[in-house]
N, C-alpha and C. Protein backbone atom coordinates (compact mmCIF):
# COMPACT_ATOMS: atom_id res chain seq x y z
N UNK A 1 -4.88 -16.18 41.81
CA UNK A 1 -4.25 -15.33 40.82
C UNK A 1 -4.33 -16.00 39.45
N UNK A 2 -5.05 -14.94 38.54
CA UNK A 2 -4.71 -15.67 37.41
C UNK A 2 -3.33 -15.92 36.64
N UNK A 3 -3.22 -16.98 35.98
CA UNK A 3 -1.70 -17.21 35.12
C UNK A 3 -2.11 -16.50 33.68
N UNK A 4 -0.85 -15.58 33.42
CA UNK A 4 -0.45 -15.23 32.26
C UNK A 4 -1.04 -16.39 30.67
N UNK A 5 -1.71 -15.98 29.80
CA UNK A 5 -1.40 -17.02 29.15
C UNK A 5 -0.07 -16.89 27.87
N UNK A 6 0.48 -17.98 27.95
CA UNK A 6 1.59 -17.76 26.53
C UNK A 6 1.31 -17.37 25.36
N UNK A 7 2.04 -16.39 24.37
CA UNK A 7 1.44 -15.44 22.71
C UNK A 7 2.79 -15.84 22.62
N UNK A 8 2.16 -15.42 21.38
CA UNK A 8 3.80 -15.67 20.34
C UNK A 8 3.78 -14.27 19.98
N UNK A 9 4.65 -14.02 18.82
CA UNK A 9 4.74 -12.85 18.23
C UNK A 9 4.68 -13.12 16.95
N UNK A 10 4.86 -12.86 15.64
CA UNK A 10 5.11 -13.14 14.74
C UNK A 10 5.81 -11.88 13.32
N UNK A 11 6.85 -11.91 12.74
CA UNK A 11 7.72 -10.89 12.48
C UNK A 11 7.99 -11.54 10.92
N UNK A 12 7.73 -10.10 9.81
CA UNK A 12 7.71 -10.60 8.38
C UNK A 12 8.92 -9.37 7.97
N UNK A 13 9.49 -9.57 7.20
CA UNK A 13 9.83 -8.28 6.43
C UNK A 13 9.79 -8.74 4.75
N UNK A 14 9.78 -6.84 4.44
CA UNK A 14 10.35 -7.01 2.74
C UNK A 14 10.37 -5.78 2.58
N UNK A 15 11.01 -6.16 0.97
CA UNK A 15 11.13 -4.77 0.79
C UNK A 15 10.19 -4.58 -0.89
N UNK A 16 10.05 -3.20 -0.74
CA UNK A 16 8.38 -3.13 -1.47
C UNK A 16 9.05 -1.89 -2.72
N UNK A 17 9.57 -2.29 -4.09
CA UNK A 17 9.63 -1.43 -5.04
C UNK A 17 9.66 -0.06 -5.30
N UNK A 18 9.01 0.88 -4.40
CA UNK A 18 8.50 1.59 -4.21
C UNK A 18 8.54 3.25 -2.74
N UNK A 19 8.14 3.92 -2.54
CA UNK A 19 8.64 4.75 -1.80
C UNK A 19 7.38 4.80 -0.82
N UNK A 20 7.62 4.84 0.71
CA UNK A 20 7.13 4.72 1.85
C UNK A 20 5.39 5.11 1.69
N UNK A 21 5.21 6.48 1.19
CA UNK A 21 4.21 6.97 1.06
C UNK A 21 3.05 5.96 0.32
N UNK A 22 3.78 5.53 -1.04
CA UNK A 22 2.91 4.90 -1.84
C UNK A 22 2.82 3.25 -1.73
N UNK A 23 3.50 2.80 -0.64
CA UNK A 23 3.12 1.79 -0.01
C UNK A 23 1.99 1.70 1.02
N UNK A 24 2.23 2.91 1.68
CA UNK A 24 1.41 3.08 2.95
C UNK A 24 -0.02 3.29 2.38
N UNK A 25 -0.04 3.67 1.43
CA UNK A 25 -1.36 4.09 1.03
C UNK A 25 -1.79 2.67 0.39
N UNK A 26 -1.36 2.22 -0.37
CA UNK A 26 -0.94 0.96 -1.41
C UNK A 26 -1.76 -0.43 -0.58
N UNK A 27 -1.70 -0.05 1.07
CA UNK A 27 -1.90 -1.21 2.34
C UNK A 27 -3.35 -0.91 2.59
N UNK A 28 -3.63 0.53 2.63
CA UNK A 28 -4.96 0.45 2.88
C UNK A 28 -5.83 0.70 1.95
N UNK A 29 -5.71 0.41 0.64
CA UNK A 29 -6.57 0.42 -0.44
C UNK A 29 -6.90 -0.44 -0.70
N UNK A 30 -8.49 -1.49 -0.64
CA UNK A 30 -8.65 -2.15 -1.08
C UNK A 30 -8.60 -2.55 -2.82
N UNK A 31 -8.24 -1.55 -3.30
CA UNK A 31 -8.41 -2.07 -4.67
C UNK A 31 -6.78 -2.95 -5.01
N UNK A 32 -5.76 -3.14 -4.33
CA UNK A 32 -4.41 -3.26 -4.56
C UNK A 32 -4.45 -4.61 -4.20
N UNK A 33 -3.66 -5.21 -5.09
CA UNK A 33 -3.72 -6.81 -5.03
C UNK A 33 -2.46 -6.78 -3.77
N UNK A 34 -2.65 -7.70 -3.03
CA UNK A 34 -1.36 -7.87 -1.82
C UNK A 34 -2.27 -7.15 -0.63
N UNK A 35 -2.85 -6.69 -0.26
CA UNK A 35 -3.39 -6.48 0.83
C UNK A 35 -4.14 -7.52 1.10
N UNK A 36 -4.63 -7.76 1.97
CA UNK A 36 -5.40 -8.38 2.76
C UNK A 36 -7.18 -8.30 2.55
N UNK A 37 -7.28 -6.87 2.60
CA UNK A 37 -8.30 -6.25 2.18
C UNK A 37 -8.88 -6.04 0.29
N UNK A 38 -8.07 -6.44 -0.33
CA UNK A 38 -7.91 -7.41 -1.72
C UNK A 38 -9.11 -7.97 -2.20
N UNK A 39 -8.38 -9.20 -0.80
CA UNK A 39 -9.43 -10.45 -1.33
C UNK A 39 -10.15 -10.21 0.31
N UNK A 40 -11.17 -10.51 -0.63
CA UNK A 40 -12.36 -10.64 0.75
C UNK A 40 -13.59 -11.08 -0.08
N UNK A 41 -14.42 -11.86 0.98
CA UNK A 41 -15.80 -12.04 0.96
C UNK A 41 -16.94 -11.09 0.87
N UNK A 42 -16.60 -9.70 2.31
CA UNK A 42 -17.34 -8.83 2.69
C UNK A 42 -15.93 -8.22 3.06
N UNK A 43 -16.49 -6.44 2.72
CA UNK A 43 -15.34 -5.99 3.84
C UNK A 43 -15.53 -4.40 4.11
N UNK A 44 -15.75 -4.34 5.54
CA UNK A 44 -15.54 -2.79 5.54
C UNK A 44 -14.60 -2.51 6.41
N UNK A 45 -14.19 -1.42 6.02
CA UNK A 45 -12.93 -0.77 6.30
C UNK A 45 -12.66 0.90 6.60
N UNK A 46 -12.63 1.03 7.82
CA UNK A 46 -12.32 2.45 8.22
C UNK A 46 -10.78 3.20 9.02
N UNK A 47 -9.45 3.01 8.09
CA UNK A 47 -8.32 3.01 8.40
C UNK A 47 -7.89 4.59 9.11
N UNK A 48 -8.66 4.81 10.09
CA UNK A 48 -8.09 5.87 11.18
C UNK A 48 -8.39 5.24 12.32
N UNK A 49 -8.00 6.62 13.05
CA UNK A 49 -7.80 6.00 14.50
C UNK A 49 -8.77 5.73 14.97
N UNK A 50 -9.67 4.71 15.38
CA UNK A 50 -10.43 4.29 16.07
C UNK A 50 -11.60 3.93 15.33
N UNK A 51 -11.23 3.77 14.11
CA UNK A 51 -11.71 3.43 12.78
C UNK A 51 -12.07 1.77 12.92
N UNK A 52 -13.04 0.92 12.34
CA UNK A 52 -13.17 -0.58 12.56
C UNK A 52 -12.61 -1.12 11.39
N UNK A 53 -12.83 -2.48 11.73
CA UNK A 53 -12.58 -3.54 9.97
C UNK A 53 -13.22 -4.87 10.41
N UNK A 54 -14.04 -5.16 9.60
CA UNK A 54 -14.57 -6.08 9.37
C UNK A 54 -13.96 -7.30 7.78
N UNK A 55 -13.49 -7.86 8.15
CA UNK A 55 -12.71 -8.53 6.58
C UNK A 55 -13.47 -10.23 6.57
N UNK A 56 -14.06 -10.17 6.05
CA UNK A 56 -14.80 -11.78 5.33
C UNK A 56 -13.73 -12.70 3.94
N UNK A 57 -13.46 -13.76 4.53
CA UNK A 57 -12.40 -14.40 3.31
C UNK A 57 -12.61 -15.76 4.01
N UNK A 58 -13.02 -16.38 2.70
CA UNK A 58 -13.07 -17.65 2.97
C UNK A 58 -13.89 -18.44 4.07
N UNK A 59 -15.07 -17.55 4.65
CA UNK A 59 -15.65 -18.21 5.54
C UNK A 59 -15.52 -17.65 7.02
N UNK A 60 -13.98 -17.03 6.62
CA UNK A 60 -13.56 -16.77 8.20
C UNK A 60 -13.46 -15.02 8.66
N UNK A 61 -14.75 -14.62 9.80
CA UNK A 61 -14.48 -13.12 9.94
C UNK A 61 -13.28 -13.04 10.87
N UNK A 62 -12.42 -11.75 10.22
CA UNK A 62 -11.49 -11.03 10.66
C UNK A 62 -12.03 -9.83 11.33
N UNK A 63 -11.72 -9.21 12.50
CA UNK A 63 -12.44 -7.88 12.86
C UNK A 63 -10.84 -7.16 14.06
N UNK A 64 -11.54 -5.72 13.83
CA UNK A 64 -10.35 -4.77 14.84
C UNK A 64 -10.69 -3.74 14.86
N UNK A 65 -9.81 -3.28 15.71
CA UNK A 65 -9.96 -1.57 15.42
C UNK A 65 -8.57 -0.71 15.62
N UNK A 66 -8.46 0.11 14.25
CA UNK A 66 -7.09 0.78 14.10
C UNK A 66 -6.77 1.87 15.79
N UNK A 67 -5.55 1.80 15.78
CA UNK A 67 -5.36 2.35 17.16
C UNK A 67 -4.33 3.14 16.50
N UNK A 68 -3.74 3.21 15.58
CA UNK A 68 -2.49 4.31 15.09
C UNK A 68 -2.56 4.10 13.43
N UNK A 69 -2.60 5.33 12.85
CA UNK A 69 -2.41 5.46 11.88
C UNK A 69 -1.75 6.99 10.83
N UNK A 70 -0.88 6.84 11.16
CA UNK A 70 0.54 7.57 10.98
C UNK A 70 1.20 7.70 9.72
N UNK A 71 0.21 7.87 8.57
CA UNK A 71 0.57 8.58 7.06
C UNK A 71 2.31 9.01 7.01
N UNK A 72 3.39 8.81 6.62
CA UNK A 72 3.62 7.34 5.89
C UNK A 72 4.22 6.19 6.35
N UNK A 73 4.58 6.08 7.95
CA UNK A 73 5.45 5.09 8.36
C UNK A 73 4.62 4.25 9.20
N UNK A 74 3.44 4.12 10.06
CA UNK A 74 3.06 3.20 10.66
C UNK A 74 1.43 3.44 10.71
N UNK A 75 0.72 1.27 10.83
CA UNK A 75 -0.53 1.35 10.88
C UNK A 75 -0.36 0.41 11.90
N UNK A 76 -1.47 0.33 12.82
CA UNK A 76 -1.27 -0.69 14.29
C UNK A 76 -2.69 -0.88 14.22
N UNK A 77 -3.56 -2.00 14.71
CA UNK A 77 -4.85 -2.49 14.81
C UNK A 77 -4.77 -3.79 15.40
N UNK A 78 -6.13 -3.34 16.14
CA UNK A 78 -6.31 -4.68 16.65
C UNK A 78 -6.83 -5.86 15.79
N UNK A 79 -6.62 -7.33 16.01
CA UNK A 79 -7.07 -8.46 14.96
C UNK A 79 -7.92 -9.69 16.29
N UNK A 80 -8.53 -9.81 15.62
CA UNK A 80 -9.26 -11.05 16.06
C UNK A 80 -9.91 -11.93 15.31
N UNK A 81 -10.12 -13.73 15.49
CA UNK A 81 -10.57 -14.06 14.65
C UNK A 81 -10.75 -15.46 15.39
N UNK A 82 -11.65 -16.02 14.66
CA UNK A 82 -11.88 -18.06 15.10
C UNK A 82 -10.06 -18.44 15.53
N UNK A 83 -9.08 -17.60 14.85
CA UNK A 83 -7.60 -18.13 15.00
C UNK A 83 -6.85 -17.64 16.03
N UNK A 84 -7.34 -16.91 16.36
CA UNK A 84 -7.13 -16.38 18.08
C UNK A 84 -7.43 -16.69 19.38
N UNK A 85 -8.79 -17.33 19.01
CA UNK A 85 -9.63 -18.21 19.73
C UNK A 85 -10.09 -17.02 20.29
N UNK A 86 -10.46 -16.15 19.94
CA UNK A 86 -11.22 -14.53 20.79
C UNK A 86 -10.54 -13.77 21.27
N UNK A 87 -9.44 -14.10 20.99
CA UNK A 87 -8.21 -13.25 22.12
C UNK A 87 -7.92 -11.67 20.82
N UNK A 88 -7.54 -10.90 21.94
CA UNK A 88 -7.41 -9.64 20.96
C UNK A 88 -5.86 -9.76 20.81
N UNK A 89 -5.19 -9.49 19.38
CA UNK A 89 -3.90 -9.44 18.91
C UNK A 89 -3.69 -8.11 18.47
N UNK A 90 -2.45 -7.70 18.25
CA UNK A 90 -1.88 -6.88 17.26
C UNK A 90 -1.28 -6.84 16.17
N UNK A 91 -1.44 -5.95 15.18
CA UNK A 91 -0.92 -6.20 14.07
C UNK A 91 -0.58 -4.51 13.86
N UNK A 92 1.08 -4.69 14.00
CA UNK A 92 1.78 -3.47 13.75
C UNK A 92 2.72 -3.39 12.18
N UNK A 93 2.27 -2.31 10.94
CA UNK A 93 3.07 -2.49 10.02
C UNK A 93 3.82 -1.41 10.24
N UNK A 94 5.12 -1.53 9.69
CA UNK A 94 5.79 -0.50 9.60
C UNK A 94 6.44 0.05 8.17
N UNK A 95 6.46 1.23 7.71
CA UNK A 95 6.94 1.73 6.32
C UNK A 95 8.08 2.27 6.50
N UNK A 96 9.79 1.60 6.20
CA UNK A 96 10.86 2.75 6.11
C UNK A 96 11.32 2.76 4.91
N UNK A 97 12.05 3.71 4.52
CA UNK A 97 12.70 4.53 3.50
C UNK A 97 13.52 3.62 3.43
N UNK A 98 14.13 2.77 2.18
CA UNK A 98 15.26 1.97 2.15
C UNK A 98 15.64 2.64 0.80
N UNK A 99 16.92 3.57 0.36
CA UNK A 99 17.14 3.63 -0.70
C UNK A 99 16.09 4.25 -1.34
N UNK A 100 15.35 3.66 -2.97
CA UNK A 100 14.38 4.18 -3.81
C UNK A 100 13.14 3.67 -2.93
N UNK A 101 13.63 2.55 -2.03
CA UNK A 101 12.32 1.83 -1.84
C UNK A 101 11.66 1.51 -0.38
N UNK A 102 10.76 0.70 -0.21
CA UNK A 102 10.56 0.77 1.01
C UNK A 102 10.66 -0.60 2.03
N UNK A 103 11.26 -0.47 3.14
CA UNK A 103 11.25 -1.47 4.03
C UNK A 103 10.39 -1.70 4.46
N UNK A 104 9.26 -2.42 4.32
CA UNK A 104 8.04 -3.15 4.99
C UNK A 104 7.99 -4.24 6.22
N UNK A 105 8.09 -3.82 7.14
CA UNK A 105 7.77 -4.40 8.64
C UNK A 105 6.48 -4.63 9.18
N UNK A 106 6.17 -6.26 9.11
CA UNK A 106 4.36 -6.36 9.60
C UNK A 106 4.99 -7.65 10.96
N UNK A 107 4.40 -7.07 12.26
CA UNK A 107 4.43 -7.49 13.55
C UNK A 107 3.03 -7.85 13.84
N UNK A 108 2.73 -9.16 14.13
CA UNK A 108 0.97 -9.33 14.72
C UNK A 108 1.87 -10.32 16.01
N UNK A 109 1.31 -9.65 16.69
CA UNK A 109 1.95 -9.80 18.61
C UNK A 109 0.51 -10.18 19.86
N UNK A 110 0.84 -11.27 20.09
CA UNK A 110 -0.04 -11.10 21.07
C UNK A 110 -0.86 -12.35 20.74
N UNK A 111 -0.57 -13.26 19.78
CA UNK A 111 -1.60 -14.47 19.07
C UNK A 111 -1.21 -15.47 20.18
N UNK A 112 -2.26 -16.12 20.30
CA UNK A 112 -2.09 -17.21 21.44
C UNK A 112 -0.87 -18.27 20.93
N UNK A 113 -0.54 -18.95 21.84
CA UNK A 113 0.38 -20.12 21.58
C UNK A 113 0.06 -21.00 21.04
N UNK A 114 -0.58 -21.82 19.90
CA UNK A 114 -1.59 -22.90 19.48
C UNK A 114 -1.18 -23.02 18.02
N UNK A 115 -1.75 -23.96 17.35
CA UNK A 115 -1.43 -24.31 15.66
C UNK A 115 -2.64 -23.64 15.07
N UNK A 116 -3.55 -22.78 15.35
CA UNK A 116 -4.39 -22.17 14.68
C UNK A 116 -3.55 -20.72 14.67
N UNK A 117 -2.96 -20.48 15.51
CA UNK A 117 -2.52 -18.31 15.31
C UNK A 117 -1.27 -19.27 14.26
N UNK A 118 -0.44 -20.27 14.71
CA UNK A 118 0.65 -19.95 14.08
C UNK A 118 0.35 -20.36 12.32
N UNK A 119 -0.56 -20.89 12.03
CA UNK A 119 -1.27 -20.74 10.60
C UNK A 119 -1.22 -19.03 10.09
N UNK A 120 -1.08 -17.91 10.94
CA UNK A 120 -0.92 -16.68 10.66
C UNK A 120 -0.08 -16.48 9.65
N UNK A 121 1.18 -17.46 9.88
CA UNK A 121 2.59 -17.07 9.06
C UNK A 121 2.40 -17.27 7.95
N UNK A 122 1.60 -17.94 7.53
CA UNK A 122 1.23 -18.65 6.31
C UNK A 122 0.57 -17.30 5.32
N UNK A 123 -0.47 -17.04 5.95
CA UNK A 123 -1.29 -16.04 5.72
C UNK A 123 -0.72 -14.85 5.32
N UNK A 124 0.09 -14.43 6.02
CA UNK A 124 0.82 -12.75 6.01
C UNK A 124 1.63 -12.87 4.91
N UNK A 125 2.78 -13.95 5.02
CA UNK A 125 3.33 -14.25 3.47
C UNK A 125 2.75 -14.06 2.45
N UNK A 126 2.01 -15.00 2.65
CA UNK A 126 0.94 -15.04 1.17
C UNK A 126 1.02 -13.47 0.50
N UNK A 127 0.46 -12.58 1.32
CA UNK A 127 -0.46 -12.03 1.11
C UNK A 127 1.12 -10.89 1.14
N UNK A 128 2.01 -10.38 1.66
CA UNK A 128 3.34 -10.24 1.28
C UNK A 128 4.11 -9.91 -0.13
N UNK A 129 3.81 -11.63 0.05
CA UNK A 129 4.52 -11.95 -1.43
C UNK A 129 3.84 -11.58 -2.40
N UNK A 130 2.28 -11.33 -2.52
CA UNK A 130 1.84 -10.75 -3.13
C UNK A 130 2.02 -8.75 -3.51
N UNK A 131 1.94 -8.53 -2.54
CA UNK A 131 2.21 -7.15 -2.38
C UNK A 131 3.10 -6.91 -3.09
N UNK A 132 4.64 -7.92 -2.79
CA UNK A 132 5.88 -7.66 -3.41
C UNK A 132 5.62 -7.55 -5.21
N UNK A 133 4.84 -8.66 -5.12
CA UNK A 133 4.51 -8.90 -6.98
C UNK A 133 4.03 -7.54 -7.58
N UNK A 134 3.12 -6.85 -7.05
CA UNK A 134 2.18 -6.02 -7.12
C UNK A 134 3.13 -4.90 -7.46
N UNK A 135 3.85 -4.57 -6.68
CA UNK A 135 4.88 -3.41 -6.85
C UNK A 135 5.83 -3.25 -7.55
N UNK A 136 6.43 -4.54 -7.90
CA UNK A 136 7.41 -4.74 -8.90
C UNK A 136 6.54 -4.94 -10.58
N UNK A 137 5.66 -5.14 -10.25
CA UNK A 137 4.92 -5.02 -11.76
C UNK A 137 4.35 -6.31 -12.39
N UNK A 138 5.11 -7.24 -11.49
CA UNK A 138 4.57 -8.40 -11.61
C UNK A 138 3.10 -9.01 -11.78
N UNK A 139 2.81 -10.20 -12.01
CA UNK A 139 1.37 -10.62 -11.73
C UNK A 139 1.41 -11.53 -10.41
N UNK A 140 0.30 -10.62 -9.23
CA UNK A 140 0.16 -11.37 -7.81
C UNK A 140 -0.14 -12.97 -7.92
N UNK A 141 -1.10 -12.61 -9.41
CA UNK A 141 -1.81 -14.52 -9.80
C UNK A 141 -0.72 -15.19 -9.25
N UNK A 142 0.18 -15.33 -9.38
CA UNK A 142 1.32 -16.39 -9.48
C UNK A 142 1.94 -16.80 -8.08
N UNK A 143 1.58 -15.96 -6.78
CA UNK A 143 1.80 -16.58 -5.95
C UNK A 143 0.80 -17.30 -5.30
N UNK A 144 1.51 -18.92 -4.51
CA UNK A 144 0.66 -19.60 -4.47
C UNK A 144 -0.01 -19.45 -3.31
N UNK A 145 -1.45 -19.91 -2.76
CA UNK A 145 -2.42 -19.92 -1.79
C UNK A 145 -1.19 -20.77 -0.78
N UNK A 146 -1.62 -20.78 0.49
CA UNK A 146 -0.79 -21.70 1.78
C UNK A 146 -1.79 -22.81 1.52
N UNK A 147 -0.86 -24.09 1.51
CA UNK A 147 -1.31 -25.62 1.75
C UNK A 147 -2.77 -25.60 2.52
N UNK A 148 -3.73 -25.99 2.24
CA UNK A 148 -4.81 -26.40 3.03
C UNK A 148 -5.65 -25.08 3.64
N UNK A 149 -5.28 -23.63 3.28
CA UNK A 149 -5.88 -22.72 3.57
C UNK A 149 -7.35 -22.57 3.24
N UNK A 150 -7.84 -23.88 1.86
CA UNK A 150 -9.76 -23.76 1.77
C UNK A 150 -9.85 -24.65 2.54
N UNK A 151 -8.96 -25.51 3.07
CA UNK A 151 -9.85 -26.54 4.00
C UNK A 151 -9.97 -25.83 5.39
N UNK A 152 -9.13 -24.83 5.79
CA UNK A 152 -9.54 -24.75 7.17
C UNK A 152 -10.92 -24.45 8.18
């Protein structure tokens, strides 16, 4: 019998200036500083259901394929990468109505147990805190890269 192997989960929140819709859209536009899809090397991107992504940054391919995409409260896709070690993950965001603005919930579930997925946390922040900048009017420039993220 095979053994289970151990994942972590990993769980971000914030809250995003702005109203559910124009976040949700805001996530899958590459032109919007704070996404992911932002900064890239190479990147294509097909955000429906069963739609792919290919994301190039820094050397390192990101790839998936959207499994839910639910105009304005939720996007779910699969992630894989050298930081997974091949293993397929999830990455569930969620958009709620808070007030004027929106509650932003990003879940990537399923990353192996190791110091390469948990480098994830690093990553999603980043890239977060940027978003947050982005929406409030701020300049994203100003948040900083994670420690050692060109060396990896």
């Amino acid at each position: 019998m095979k053994k289970a192997k151990k994942t972590i989960e990993l769980k971000f929140e914030r809250v995003i200036p702005a109203p559910p819709p124009e976040v949700f859209d805001g996530w899958l536009d590459p032109k919007t500083p704070g996404t992911p899809w932002n900064e890239n090397d190479k990147l294509i991107l097909n955000p429906k259901v069963d739609g792919f992504f290919y994301w190039l940054i820094r050397g390192t391919s990101h790839y998936g394929r959207f499994t839910q995409v639910q105009r304005p409260g939720r996007i779910q896709h699969t992630w894989m990468s050298r930081y997974t070690t091949g293993e397929e993950s999830t990455v569930t965001v969620t958009f709620k109505k808070k007030g004027k603005d929106t509650l932003m919930m990003l879940i990537h579930a399923g990353l192996p147990n190791n110091e390469a997925s948990k480098a994830h946390k690093d990553g999603w922040n980043y890239f977060l805190d940027k978003l947050v900048q982005t929406f409030a009017g701020g300049s994203p420039k100003g948040v900083k890269e994670p420690k050692g993220w060109r060396d990896r």
